[in-house]
N, C-alpha and C. Protein backbone atom coordinates (compact mmCIF):
# COMPACT_ATOMS: atom_id res chain seq x y z
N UNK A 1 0.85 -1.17 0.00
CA UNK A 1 0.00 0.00 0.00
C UNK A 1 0.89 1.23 0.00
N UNK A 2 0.01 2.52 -0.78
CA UNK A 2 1.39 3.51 -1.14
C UNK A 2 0.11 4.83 -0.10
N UNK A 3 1.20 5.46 0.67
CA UNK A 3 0.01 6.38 1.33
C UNK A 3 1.15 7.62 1.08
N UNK A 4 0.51 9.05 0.58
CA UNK A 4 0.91 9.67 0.79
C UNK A 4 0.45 11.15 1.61
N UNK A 5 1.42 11.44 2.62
CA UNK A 5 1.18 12.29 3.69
C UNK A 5 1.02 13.69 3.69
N UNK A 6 0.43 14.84 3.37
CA UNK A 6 0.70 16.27 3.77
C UNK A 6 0.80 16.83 5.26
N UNK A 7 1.24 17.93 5.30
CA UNK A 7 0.67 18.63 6.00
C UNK A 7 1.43 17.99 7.75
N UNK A 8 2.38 17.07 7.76
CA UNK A 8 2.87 16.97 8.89
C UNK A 8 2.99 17.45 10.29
N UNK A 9 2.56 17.52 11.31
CA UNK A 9 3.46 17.94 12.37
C UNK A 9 4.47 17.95 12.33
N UNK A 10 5.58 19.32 13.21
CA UNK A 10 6.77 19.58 13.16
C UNK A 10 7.49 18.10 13.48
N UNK A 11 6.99 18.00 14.46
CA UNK A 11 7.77 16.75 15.66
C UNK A 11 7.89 15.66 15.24
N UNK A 12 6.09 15.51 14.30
CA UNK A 12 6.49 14.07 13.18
C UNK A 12 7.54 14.38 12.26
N UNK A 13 7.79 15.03 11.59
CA UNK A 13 8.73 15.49 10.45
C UNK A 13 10.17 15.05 11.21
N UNK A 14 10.33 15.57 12.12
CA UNK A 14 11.79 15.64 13.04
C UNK A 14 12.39 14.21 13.42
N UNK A 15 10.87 13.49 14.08
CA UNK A 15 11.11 12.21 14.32
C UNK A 15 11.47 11.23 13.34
N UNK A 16 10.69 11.35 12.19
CA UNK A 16 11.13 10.75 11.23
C UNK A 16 12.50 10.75 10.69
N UNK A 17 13.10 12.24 10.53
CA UNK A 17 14.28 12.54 9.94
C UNK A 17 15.17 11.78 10.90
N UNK A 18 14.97 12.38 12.38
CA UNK A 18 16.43 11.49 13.08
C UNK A 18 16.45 10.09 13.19
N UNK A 19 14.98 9.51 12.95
CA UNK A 19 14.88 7.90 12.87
C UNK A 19 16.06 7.77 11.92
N UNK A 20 15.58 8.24 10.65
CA UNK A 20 15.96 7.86 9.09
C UNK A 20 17.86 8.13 9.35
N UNK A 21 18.43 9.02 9.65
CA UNK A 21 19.19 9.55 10.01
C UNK A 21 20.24 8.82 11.09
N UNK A 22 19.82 8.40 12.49
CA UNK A 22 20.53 7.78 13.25
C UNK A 22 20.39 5.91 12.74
N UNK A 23 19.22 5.21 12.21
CA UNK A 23 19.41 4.23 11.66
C UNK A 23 19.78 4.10 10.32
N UNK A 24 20.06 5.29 9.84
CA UNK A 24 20.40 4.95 8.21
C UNK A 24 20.11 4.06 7.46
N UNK A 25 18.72 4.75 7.51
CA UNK A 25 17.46 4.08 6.50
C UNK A 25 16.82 5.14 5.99
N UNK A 26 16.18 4.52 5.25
CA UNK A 26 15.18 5.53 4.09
C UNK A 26 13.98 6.17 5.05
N UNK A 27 13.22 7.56 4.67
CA UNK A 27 12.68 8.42 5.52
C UNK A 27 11.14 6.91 5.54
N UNK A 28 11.34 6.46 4.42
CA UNK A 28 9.89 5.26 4.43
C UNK A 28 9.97 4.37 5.26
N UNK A 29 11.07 4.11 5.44
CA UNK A 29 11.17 2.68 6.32
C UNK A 29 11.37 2.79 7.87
N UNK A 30 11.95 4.50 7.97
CA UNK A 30 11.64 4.89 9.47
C UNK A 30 10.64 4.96 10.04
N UNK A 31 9.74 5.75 8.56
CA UNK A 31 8.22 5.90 9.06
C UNK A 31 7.42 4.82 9.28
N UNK A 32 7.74 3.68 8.79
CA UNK A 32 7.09 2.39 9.12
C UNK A 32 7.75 1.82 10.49
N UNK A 33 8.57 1.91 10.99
CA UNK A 33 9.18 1.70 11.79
C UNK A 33 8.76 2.74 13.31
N UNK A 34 8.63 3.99 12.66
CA UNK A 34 8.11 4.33 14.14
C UNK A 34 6.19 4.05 13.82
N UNK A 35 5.84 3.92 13.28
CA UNK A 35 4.16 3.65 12.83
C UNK A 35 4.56 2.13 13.75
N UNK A 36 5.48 1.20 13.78
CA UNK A 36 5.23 0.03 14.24
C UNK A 36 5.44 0.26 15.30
N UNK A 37 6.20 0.83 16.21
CA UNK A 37 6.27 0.80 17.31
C UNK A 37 5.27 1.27 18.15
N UNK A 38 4.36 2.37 17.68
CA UNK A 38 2.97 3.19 17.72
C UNK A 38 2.23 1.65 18.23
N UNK A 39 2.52 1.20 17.46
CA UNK A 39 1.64 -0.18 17.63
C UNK A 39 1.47 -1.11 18.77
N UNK A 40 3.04 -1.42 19.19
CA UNK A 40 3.23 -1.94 19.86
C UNK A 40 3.44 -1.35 21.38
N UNK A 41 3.26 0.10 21.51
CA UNK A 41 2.80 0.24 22.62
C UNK A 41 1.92 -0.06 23.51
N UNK A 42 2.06 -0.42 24.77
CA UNK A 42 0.69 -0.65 25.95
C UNK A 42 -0.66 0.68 25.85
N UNK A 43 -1.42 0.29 26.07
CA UNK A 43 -2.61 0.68 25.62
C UNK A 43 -2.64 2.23 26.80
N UNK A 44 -3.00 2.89 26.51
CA UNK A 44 -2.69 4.40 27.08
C UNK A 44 -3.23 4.22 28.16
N UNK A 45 -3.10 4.80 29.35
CA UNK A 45 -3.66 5.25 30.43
C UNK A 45 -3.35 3.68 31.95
N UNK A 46 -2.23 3.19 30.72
CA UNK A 46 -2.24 1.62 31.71
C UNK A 46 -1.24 1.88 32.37
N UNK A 47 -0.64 3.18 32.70
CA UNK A 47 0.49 3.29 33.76
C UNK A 47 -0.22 4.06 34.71
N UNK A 48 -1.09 5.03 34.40
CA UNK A 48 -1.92 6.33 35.14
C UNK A 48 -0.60 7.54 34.72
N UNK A 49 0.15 7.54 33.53
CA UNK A 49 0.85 8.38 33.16
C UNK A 49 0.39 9.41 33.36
N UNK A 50 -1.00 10.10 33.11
CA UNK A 50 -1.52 11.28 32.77
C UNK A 50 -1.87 12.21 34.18
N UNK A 51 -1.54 10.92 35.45
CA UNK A 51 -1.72 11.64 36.22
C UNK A 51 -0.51 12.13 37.36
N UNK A 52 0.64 11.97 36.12
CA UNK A 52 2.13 12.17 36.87
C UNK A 52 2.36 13.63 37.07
N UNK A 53 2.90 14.10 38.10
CA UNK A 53 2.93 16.13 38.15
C UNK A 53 1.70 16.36 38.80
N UNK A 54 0.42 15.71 38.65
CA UNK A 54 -1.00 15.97 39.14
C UNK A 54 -0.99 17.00 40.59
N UNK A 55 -0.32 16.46 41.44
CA UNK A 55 -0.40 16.73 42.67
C UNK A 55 0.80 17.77 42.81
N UNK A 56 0.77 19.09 43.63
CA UNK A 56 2.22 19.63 44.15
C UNK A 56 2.93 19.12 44.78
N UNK A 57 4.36 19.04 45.20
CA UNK A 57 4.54 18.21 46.36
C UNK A 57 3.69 18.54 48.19
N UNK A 58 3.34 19.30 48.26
CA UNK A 58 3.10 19.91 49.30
C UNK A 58 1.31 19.28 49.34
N UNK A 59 0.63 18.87 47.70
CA UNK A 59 -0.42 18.09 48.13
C UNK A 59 0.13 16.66 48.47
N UNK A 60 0.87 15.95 47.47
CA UNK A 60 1.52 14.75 48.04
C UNK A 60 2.04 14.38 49.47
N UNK A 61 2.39 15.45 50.17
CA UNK A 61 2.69 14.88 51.65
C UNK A 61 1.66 15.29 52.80
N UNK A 62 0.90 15.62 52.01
CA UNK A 62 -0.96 16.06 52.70
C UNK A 62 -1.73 14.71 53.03
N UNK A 63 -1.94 13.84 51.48
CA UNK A 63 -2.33 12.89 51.21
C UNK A 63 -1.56 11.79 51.66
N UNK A 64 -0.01 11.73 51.70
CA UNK A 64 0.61 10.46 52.93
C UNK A 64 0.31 11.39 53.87
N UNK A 65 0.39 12.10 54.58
CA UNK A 65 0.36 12.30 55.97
C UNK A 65 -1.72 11.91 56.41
N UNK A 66 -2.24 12.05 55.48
CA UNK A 66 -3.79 11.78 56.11
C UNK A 66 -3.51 9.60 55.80
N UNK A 67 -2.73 9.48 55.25
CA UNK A 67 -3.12 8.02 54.96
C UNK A 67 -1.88 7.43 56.11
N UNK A 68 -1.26 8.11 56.82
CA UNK A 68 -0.02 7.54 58.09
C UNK A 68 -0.73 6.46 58.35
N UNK A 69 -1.60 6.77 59.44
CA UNK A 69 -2.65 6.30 60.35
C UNK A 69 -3.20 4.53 59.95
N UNK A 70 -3.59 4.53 58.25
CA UNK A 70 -3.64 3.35 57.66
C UNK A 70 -2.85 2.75 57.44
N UNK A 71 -1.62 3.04 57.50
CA UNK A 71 -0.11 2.32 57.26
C UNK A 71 0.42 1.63 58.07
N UNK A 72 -0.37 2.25 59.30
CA UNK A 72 0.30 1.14 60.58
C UNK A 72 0.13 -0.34 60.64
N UNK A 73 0.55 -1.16 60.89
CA UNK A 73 0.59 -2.00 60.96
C UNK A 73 0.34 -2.72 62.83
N UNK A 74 -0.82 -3.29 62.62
CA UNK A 74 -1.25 -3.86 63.88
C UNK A 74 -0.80 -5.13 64.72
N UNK A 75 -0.12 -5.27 65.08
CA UNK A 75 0.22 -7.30 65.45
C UNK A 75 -0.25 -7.68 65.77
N UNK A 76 -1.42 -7.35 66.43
CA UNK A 76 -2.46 -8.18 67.10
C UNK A 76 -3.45 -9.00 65.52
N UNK A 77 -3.57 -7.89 64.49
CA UNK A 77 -4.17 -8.68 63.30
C UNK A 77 -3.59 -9.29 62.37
N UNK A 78 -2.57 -9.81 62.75
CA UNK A 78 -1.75 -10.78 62.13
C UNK A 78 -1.57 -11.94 63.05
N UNK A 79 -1.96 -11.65 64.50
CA UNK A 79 -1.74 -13.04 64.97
C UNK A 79 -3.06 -14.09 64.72
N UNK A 80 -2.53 -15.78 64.70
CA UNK A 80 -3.48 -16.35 64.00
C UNK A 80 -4.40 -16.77 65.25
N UNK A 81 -5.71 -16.99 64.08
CA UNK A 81 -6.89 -17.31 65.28
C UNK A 81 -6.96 -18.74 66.10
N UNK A 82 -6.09 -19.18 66.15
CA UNK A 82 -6.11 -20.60 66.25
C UNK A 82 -5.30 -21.07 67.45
């Protein structure tokens, strides 16, 4: 199949070139090459990437400091009933 592209994004254009460029290959076979890897990525949102930076640090030690309390660890509920 022959597809041809206009109208690029900068970043696609760039990516392509340094693909083509650092593997010294043709700008086609980079572009298939990063199109495959597109592919073979894990399916978005399966790390919670989007919610990295979310918090300031100053909310982050809000949220451990309200969850301390659950962290403890009890010995009495680990000993067995038996």
């Amino acid at each position: 199949m022959t597809i041809s592209l206009r109208n690029l994004p900068q970043e696609v254009e760039k990516a392509i070139l340094e693909t083509s460029r650092r593997e010294g290959i043709s700008l086609n076979k980079a572009t298939i090459r990063l199109l495959e890897a597109q592919l073979r990525r894990p399916a978005r949102n399966s790390d919670f990437e989007e919610f990295r930076g979310a918090w300031s640090n100053a909310e982050a030690d809000a949220f451990d400091a309200a969850l301390a309390e659950m962290r403890q660890v009890e010995p009495a509920d680990w000993e067995s009933a038996g």
